[in-house]
C-alpha atoms as a PDB file:
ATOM      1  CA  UNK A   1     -91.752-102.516  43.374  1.00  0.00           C
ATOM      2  CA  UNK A   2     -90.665-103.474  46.844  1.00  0.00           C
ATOM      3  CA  UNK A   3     -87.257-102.696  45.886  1.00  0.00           C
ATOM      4  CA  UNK A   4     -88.244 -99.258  45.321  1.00  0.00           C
ATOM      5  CA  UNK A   5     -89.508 -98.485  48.134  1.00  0.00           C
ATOM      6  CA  UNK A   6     -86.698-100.214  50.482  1.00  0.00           C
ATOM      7  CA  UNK A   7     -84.356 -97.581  47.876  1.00  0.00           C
ATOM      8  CA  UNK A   8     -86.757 -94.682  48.495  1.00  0.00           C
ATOM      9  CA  UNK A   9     -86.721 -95.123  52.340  1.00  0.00           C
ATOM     10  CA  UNK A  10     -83.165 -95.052  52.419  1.00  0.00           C
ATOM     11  CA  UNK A  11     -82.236 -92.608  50.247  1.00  0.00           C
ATOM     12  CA  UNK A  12     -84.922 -90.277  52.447  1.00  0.00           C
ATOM     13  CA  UNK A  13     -83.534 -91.833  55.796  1.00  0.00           C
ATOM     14  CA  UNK A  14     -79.488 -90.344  54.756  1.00  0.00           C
ATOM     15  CA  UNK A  15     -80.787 -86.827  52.935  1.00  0.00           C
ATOM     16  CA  UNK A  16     -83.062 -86.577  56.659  1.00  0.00           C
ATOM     17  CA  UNK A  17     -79.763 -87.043  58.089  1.00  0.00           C
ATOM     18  CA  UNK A  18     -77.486 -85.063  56.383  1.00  0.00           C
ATOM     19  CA  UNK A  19     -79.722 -82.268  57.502  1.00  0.00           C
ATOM     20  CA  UNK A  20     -80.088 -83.289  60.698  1.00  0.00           C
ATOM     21  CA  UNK A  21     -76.436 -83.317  60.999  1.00  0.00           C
ATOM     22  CA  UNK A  22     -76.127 -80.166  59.789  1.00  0.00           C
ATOM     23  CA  UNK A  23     -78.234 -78.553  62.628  1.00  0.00           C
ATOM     24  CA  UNK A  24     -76.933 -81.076  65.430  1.00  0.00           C
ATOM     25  CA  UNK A  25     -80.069 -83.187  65.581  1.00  0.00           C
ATOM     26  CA  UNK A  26     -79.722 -86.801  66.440  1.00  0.00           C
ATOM     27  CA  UNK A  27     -82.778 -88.534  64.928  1.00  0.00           C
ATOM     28  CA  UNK A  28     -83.048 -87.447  60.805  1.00  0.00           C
ATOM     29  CA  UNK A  29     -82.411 -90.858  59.560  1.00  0.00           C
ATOM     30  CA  UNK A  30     -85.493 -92.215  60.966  1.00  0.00           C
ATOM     31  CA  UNK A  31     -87.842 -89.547  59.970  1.00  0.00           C
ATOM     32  CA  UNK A  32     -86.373 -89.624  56.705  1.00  0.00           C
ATOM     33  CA  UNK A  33     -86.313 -93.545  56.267  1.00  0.00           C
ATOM     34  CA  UNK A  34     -90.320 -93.944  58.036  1.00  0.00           C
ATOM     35  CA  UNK A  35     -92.176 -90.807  56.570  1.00  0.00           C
ATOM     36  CA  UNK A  36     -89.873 -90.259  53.730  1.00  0.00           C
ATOM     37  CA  UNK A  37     -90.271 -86.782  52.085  1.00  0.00           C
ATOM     38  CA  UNK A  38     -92.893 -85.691  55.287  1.00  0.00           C
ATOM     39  CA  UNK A  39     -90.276 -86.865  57.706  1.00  0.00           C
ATOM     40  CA  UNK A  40     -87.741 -85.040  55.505  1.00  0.00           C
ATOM     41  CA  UNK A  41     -90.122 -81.758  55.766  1.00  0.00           C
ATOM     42  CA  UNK A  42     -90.312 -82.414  59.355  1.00  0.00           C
ATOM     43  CA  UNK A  43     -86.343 -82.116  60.167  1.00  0.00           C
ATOM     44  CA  UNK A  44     -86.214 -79.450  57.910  1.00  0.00           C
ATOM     45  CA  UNK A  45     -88.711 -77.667  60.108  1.00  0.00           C
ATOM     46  CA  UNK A  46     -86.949 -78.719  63.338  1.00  0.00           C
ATOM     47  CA  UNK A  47     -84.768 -75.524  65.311  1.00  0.00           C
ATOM     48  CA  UNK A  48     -80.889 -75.955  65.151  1.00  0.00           C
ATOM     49  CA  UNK A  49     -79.167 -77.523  68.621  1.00  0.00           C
ATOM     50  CA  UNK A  50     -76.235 -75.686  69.123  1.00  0.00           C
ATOM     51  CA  UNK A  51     -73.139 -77.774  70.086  1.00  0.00           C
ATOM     52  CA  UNK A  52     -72.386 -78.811  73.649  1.00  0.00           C
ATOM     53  CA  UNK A  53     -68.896 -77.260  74.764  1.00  0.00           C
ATOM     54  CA  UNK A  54     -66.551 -78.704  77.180  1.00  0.00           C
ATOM     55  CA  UNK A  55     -66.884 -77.234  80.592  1.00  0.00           C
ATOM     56  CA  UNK A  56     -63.455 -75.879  80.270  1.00  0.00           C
ATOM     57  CA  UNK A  57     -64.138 -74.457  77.215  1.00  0.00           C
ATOM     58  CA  UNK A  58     -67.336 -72.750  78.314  1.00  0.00           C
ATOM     59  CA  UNK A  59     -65.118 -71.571  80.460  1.00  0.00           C
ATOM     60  CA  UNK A  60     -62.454 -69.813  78.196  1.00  0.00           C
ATOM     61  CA  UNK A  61     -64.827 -68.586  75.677  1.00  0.00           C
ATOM     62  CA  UNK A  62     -67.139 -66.673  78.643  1.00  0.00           C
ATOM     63  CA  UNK A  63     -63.819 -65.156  79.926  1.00  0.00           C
ATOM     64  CA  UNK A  64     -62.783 -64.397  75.799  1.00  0.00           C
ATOM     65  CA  UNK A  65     -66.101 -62.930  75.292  1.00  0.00           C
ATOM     66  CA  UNK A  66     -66.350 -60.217  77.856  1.00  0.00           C
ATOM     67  CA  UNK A  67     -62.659 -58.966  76.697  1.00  0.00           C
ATOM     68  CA  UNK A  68     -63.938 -58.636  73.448  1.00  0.00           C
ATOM     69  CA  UNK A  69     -65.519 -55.240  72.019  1.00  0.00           C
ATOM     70  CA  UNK A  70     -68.951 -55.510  70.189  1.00  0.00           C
ATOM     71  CA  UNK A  71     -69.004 -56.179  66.688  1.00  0.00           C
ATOM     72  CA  UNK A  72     -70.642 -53.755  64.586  1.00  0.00           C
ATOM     73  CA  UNK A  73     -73.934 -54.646  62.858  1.00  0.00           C
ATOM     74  CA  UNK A  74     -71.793 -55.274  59.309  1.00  0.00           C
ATOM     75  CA  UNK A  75     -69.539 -57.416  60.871  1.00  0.00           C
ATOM     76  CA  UNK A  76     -73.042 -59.601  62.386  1.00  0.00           C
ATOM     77  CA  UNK A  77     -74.449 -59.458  58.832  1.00  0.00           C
ATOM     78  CA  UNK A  78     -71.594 -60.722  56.801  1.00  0.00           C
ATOM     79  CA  UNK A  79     -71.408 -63.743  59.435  1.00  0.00           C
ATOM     80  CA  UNK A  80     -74.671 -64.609  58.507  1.00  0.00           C
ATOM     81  CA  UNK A  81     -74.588 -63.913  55.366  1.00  0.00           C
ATOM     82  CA  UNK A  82     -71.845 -67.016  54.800  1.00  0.00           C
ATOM     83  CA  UNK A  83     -75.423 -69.474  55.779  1.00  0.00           C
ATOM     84  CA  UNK A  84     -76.729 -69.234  52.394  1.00  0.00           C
ATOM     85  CA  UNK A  85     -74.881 -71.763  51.173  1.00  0.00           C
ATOM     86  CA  UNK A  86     -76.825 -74.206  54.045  1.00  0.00           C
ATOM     87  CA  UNK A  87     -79.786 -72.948  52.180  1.00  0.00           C
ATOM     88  CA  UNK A  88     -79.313 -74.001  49.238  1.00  0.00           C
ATOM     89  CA  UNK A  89     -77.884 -77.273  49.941  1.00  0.00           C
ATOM     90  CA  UNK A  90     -81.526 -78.015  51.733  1.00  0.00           C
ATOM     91  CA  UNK A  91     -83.380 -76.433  48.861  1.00  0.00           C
ATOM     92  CA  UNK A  92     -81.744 -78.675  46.237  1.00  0.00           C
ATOM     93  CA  UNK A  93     -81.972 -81.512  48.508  1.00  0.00           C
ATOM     94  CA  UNK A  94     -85.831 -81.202  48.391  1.00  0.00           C
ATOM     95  CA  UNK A  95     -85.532 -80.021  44.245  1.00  0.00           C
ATOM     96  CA  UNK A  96     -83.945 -84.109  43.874  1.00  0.00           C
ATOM     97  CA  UNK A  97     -86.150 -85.232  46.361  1.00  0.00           C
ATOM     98  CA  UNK A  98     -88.861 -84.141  44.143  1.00  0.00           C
ATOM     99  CA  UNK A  99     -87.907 -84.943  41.166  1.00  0.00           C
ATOM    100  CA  UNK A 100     -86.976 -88.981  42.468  1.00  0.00           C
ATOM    101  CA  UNK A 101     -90.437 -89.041  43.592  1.00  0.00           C
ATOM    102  CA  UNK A 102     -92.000 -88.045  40.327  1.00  0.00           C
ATOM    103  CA  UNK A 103     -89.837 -90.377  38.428  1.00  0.00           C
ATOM    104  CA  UNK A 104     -90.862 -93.218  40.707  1.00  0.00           C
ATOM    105  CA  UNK A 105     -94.097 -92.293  40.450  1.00  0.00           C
ATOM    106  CA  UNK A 106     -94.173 -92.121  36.895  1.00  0.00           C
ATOM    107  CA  UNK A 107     -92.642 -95.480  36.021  1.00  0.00           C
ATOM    108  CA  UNK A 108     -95.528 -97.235  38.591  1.00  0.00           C
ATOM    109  CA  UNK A 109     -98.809 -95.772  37.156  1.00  0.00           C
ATOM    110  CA  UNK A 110    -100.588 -97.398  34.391  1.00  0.00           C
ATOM    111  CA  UNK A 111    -100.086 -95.893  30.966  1.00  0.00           C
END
């Protein structure tokens, strides 16, 4: 039974992080590993960080950035179309999630 759990905890505490990775947040593992599938809800809920640049960088993109014309609205909506496939990863995350608790679940209650 204990063994289970200790299982359960950590496979929450890497899916948390694997999403948390995913939108540059530091601390899914332990949301995933001490609330399990809440903790997973939680990072799931949590706003994307965007990256830190290099100062230099910063830099060279601000000065790239003004040379460049706008992009039409097509060109905006095909970029974000390409994030679907985030989506789904984090939907069929929760789908095993699910379906590991329910299995666990089932194999603990009384018949």
């Amino acid at each position: 039974m204990i063994v289970i759990l200790i299982i359960q905890a950590f496979l929450f505490g890497f899916i948390a992080n694997y999403v948390a990775n995913e939108k540059n947040i530091d601390s899914g593992f332990l949301w995933g590993f001490f609330l399990g599938i809440i903790g997973l809800l939680v990072v799931i809920g949590l706003p994307a960080k965007e990256k830190e640049k290099a100062p230099i960088v910063k830099q060279v993109v601000n000065t790239v950035d003004h040379k460049v014309a706008t992009k039409t609205r097509e060109e905006i909506l095909e970029e974000h179309m390409d994030d679907g496939s985030n989506m789904f990863v984090t939907v069929f995350i929760i789908i095993v999630s699910v379906v590991v608790i329910a299995s666990v679940l089932a194999s603990i209650s009384p018949n």
